[in-house]
Protein backbone atom coordinates (compact mmCIF):
# COMPACT_ATOMS: atom_id res chain seq x y z
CA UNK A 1 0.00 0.00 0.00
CA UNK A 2 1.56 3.50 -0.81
CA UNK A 3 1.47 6.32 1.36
CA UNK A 4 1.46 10.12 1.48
CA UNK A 5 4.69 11.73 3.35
CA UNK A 6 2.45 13.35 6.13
CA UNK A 7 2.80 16.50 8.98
CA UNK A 8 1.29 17.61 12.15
CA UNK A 9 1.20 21.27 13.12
CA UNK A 10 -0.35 23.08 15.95
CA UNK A 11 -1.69 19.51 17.43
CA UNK A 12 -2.72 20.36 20.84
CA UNK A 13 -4.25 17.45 22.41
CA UNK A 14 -8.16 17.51 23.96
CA UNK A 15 -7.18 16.34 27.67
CA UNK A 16 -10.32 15.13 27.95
CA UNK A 17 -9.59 12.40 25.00
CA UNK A 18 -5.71 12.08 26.22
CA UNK A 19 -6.26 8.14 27.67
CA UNK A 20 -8.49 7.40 24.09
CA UNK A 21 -5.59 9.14 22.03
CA UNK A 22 -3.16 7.09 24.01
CA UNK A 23 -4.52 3.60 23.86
CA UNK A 24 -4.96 3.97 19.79
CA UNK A 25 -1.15 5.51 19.50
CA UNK A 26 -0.01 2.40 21.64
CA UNK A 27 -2.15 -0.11 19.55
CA UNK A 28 -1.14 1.09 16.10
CA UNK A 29 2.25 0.98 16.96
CA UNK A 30 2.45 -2.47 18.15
CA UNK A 31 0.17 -3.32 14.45
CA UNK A 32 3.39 -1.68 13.15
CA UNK A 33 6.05 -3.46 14.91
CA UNK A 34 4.14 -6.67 14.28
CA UNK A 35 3.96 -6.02 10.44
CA UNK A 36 8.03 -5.27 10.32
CA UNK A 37 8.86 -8.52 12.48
CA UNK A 38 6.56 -10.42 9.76
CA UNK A 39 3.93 -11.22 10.72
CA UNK A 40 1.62 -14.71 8.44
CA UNK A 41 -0.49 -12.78 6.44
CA UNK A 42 -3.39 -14.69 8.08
CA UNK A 43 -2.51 -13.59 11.23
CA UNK A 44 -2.24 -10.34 9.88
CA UNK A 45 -6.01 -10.45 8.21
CA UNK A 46 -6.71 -11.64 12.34
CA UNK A 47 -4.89 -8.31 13.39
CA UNK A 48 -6.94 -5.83 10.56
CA UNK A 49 -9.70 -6.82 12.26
CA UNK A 50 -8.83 -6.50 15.73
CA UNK A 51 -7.31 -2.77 15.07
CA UNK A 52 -10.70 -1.92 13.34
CA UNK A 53 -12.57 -2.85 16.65
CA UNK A 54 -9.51 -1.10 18.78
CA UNK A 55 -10.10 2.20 16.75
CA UNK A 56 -14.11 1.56 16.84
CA UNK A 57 -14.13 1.71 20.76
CA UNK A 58 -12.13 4.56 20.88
CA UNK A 59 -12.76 6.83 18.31
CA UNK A 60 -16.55 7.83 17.33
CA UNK A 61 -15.24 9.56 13.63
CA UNK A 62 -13.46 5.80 13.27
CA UNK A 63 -17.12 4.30 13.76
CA UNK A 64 -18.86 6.50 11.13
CA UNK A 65 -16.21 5.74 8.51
CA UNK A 66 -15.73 2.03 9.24
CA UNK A 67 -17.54 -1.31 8.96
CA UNK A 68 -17.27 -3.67 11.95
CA UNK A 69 -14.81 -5.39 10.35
CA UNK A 70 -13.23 -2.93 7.93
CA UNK A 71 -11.97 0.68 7.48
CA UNK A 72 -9.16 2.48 5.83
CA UNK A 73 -6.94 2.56 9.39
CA UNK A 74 -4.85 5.63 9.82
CA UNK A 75 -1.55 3.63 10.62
CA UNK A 76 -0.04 7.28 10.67
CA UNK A 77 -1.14 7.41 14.52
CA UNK A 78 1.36 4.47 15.09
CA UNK A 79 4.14 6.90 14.27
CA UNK A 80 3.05 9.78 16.93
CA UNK A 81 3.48 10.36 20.52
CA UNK A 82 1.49 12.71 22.94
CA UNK A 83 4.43 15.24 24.38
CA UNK A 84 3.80 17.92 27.02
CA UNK A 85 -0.05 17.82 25.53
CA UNK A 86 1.02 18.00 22.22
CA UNK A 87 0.33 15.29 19.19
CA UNK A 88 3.89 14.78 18.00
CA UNK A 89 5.22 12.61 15.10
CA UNK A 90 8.04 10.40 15.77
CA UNK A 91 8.64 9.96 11.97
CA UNK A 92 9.22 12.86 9.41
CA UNK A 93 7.54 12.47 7.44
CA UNK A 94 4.44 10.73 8.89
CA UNK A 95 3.61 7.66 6.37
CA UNK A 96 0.26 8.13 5.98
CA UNK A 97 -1.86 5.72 3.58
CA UNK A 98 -5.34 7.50 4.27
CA UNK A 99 -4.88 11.08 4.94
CA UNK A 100 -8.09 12.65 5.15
CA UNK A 101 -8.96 9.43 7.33
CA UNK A 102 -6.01 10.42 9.63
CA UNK A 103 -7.19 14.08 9.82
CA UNK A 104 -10.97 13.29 10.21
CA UNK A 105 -9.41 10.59 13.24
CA UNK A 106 -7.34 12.87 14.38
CA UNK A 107 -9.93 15.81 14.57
CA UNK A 108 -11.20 13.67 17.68
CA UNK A 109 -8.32 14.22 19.92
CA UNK A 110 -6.90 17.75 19.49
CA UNK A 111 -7.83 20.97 19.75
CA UNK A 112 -9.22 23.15 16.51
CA UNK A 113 -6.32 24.73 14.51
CA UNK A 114 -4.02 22.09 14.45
CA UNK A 115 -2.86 21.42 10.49
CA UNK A 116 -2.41 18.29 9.20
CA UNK A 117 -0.81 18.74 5.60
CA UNK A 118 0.27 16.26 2.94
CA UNK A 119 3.21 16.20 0.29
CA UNK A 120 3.22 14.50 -2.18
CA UNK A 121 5.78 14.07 -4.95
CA UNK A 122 3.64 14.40 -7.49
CA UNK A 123 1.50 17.69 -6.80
CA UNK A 124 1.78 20.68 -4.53
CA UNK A 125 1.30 20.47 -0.70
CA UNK A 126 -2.21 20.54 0.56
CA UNK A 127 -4.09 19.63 4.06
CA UNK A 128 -6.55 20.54 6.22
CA UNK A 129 -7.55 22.55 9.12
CA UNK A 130 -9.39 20.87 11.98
CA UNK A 131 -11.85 22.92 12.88
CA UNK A 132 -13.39 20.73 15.26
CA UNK A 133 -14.43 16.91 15.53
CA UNK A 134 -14.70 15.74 12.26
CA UNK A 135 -14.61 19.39 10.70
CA UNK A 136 -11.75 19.99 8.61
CA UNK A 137 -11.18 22.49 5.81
CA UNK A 138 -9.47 22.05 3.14
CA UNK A 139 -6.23 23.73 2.53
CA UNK A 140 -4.56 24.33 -0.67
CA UNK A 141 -0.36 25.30 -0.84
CA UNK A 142 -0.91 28.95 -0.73
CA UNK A 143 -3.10 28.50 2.18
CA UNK A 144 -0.52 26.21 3.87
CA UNK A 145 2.19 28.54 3.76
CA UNK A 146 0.55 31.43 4.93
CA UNK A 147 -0.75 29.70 8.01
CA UNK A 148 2.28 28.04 8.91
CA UNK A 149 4.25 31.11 8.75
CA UNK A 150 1.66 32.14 11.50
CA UNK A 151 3.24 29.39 14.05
């Protein structure tokens, strides 16, 4: 599966959704350490499933998006950490395979005006604002830069 070289700006986190935030960081990473130690791919199909539920009890955006079973998972939360209240990648860029999913996900947990903007090769930067839970607004590159010059 490709992915979209991700970033996190501005990512304050909701304290009241700090312990949710946490337990779906902590889960997603160990999906990701279990995929690089190599995992059977049945075992794997096992472990889709599982994360799906994981991200369905914590995470009511997750729920709307996803099928009991299935649902484009924002892996990019396995590469983050929550620092002095802050959302914080731990990889630069974040690999992210969904990105609106991981900004809608993410809108859950921090506080409105954190940025969450994508790169890819091929075209020009663009994101989204969070502008509460599940409200994001789309961001083109001239946008982008002038808000991020702003931080």
């Amino acid at each position: 599966m490709d992915t979209t070289p991700g970033f996190l700006h501005n990512a304050s986190v909701r304290t009241d959704r700090a312990d949710d935030l946490d337990a779906l960081i902590r889960s997603l990473f160990t999906r990701r350490h279990l995929r690089t130690a190599g995992a059977g791919s049945q075992q794997q199909m096992w472990m889709v499933a599982e994360f799906v539920q994981q991200l369905r009890k914590h995470s009511t955006v997750f729920k709307r998006i996803s099928s009991k079973m299935e649902g484009p998972i924002p892996f990019g939360l396995g590469h983050c950490t929550v620092k002095d209240g802050t959302l914080v990648p731990v990889a630069r860029p974040l690999p992210l395979h969904h990105p609106e999913v991981f900004a809608r996900v993410v809108s859950e947990f921090v506080e409105a005006g954190a940025i969450c903007r994508v790169a890819p090769s091929d075209t020009p930067s663009h994101g989204w604002r969070i502008d509460g839970v599940d409200a994001l607004t789309a961001l083109n590159a001239s946008d982008l830069t002038s808000l991020l010059e702003s931080f």
